[in-house]
C-alpha atoms as a PDB file:
ATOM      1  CA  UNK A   1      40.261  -7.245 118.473  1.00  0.00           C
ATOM      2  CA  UNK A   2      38.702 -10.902 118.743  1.00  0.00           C
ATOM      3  CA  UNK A   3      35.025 -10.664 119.457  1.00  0.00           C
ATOM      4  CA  UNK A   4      32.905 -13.455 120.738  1.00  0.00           C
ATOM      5  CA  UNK A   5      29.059 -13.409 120.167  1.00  0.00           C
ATOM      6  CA  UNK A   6      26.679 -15.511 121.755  1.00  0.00           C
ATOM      7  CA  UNK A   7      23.566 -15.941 123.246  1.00  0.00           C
ATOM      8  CA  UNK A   8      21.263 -16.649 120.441  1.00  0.00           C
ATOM      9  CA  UNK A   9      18.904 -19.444 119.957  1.00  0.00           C
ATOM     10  CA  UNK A  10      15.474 -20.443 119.562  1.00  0.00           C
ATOM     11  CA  UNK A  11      12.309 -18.375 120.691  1.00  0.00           C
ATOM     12  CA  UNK A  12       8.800 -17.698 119.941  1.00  0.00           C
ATOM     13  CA  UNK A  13       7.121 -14.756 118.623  1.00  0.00           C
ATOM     14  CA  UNK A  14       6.874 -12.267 121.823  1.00  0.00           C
ATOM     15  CA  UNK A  15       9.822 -13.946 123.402  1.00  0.00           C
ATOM     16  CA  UNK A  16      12.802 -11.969 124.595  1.00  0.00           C
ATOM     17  CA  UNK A  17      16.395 -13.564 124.120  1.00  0.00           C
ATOM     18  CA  UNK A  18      20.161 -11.348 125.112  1.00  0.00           C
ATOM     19  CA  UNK A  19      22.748 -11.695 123.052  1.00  0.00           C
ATOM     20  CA  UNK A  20      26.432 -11.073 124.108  1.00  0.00           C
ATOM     21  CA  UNK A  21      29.889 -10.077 122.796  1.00  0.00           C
ATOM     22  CA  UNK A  22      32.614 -10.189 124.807  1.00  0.00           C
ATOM     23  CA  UNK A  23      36.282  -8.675 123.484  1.00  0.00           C
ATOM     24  CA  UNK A  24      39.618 -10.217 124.148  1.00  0.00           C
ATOM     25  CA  UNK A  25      41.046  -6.753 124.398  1.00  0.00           C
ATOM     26  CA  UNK A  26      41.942  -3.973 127.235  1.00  0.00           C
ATOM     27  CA  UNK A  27      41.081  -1.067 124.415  1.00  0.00           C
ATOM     28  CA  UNK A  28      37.639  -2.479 123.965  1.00  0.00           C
ATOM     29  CA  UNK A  29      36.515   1.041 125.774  1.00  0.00           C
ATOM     30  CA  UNK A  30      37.788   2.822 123.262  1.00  0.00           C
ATOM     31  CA  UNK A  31      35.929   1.212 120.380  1.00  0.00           C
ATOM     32  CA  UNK A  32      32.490   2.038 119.396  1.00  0.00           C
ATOM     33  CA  UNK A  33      30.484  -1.495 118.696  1.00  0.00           C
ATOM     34  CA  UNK A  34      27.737  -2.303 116.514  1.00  0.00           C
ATOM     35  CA  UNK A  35      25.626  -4.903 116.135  1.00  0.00           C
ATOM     36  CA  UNK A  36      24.527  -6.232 112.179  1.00  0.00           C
ATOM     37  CA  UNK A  37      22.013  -9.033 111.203  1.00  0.00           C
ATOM     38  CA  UNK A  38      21.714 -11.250 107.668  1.00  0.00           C
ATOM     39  CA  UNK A  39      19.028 -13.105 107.224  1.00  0.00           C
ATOM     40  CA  UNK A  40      19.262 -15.736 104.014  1.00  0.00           C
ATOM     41  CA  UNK A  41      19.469 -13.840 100.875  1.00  0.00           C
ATOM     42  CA  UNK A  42      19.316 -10.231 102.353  1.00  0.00           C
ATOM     43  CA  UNK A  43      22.468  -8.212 102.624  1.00  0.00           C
ATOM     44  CA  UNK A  44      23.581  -7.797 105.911  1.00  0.00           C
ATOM     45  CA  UNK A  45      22.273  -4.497 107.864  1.00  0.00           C
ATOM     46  CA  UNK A  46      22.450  -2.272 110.951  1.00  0.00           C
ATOM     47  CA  UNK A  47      21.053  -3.658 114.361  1.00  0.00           C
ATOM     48  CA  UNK A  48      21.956  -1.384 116.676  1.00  0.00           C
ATOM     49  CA  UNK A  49      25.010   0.533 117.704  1.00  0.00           C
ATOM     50  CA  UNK A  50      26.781   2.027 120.760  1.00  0.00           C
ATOM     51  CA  UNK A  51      29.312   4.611 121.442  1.00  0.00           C
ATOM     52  CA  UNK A  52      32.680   3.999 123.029  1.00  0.00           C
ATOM     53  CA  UNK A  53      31.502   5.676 126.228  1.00  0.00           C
ATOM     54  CA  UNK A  54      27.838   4.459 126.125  1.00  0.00           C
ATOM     55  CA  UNK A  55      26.372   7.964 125.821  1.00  0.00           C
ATOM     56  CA  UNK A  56      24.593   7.606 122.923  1.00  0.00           C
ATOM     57  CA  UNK A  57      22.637   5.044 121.058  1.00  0.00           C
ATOM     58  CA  UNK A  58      21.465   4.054 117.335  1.00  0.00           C
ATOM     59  CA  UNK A  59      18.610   1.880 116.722  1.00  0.00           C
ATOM     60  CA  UNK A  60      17.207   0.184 112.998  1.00  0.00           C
ATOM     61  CA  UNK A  61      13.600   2.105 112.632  1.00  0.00           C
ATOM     62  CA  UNK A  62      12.406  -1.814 112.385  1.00  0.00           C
ATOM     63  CA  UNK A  63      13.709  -2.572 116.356  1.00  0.00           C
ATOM     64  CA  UNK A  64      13.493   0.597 118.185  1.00  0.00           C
ATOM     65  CA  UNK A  65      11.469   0.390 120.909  1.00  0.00           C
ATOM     66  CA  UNK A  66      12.080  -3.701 121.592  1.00  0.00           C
ATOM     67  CA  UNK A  67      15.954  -3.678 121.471  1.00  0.00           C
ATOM     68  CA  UNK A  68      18.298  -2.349 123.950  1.00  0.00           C
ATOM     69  CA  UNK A  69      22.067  -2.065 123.601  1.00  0.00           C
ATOM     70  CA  UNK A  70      24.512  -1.730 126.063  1.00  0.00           C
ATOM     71  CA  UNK A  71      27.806  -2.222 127.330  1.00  0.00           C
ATOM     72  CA  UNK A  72      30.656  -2.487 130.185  1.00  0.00           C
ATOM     73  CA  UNK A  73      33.377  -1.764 129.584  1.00  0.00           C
ATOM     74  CA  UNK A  74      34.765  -3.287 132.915  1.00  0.00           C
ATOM     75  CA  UNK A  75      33.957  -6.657 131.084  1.00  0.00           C
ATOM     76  CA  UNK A  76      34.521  -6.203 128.025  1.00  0.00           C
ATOM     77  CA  UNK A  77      30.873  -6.611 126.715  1.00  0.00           C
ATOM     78  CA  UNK A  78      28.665  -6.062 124.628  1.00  0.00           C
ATOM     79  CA  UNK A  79      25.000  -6.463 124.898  1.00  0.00           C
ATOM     80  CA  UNK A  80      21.805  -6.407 122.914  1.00  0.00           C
ATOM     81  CA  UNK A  81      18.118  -6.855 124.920  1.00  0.00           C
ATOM     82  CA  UNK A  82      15.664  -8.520 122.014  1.00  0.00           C
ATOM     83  CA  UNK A  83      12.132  -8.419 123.568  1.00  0.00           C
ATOM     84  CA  UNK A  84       8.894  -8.999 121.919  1.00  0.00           C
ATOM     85  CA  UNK A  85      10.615 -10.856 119.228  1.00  0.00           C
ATOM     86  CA  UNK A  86       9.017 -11.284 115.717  1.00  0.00           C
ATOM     87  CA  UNK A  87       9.593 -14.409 113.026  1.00  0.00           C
ATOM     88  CA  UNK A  88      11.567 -10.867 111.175  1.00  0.00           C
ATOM     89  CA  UNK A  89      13.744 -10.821 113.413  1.00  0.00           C
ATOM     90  CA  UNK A  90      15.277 -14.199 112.641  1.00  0.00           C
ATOM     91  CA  UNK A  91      18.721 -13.590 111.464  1.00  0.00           C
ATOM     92  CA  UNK A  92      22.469 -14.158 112.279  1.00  0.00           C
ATOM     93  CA  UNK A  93      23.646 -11.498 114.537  1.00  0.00           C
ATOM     94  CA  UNK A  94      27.321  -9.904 114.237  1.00  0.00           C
ATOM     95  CA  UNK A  95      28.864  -7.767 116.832  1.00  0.00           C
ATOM     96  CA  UNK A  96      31.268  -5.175 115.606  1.00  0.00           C
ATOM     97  CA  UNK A  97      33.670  -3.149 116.803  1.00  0.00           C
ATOM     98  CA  UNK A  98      35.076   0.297 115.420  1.00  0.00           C
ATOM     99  CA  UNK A  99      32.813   1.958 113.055  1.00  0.00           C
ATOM    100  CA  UNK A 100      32.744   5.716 113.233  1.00  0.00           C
ATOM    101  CA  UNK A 101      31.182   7.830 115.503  1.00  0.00           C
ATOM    102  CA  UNK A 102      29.584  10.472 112.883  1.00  0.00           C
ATOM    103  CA  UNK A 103      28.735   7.405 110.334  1.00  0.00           C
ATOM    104  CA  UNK A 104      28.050   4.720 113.414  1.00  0.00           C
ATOM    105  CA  UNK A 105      25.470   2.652 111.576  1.00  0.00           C
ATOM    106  CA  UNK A 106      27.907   2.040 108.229  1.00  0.00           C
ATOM    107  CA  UNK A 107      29.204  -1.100 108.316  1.00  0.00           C
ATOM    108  CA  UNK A 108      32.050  -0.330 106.036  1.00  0.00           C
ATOM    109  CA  UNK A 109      33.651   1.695 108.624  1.00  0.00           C
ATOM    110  CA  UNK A 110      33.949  -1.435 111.088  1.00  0.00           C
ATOM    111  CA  UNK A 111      36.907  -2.898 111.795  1.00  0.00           C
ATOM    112  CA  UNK A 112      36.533  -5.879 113.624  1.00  0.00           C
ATOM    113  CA  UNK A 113      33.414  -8.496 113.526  1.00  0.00           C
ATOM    114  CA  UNK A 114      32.620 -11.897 115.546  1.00  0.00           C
ATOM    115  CA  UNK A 115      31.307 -14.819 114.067  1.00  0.00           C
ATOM    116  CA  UNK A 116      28.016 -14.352 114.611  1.00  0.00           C
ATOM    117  CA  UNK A 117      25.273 -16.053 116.599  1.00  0.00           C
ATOM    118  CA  UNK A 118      21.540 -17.037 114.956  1.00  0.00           C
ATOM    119  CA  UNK A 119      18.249 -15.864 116.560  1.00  0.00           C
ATOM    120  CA  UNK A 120      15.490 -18.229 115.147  1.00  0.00           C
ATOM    121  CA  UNK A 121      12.154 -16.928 116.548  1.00  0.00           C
ATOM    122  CA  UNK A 122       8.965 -18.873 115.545  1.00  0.00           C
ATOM    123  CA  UNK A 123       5.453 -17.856 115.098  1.00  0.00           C
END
């Protein structure tokens, strides 16, 4: 599965931005998809993840509340609302696809990733 992120860029403090990730592939439905951050000497960590169906949604404790995930699956897409963005929240993001539905915000268990797009918010 080839996954295309985009949508990042260049915001201030309380500013929203959406990020995208649109798959090159008819089984994208099928796939649950995550969404991962690294900042500059952190490891990389959970975002936010979705089930193949949409029906349920995982959130990092340090976004819940100002970060929405979605999806359609008629368009192959992936999405992530940022609002009230913090200078934290800087990062490159990664959209995933895979993972597993019982362990949905391990990493490991991902199978595909896109390049990843960076979210610079200022203060």
């Amino acid at each position: 599965v080839q996954l295309q992120a985009y949508g990042g860029g260049l915001v201030q403090a309380g500013g929203r931005l959406r990020l995208s990730c649109a798959a090159c592939e008819r089984t994208f439905s099928t796939y649950n998809m995550g969404w991962f951050r690294r900042t500059p000497g952190k490891e990389r960590e959970f975002v936010a993840a979705i089930t193949w169906r949409g029906g349920s949604t995982y959130y990092a404790d340090s976004v819940k509340g100002r970060f929405t995930i979605s999806r359609d699956n008629a368009k192959n897409t992936v999405y992530l609302q940022m609002n009230n963005l913090k200078p934290e929240d800087t990062a490159v993001y990664f959209c995933a696809a895979g993972g597993s539905t019982s362990m949905i915000m391990a990493q490991r268990y991902y199978n595909y990733w896109g390049q990843g797009t960076q979210v610079t918010v200022s203060s």
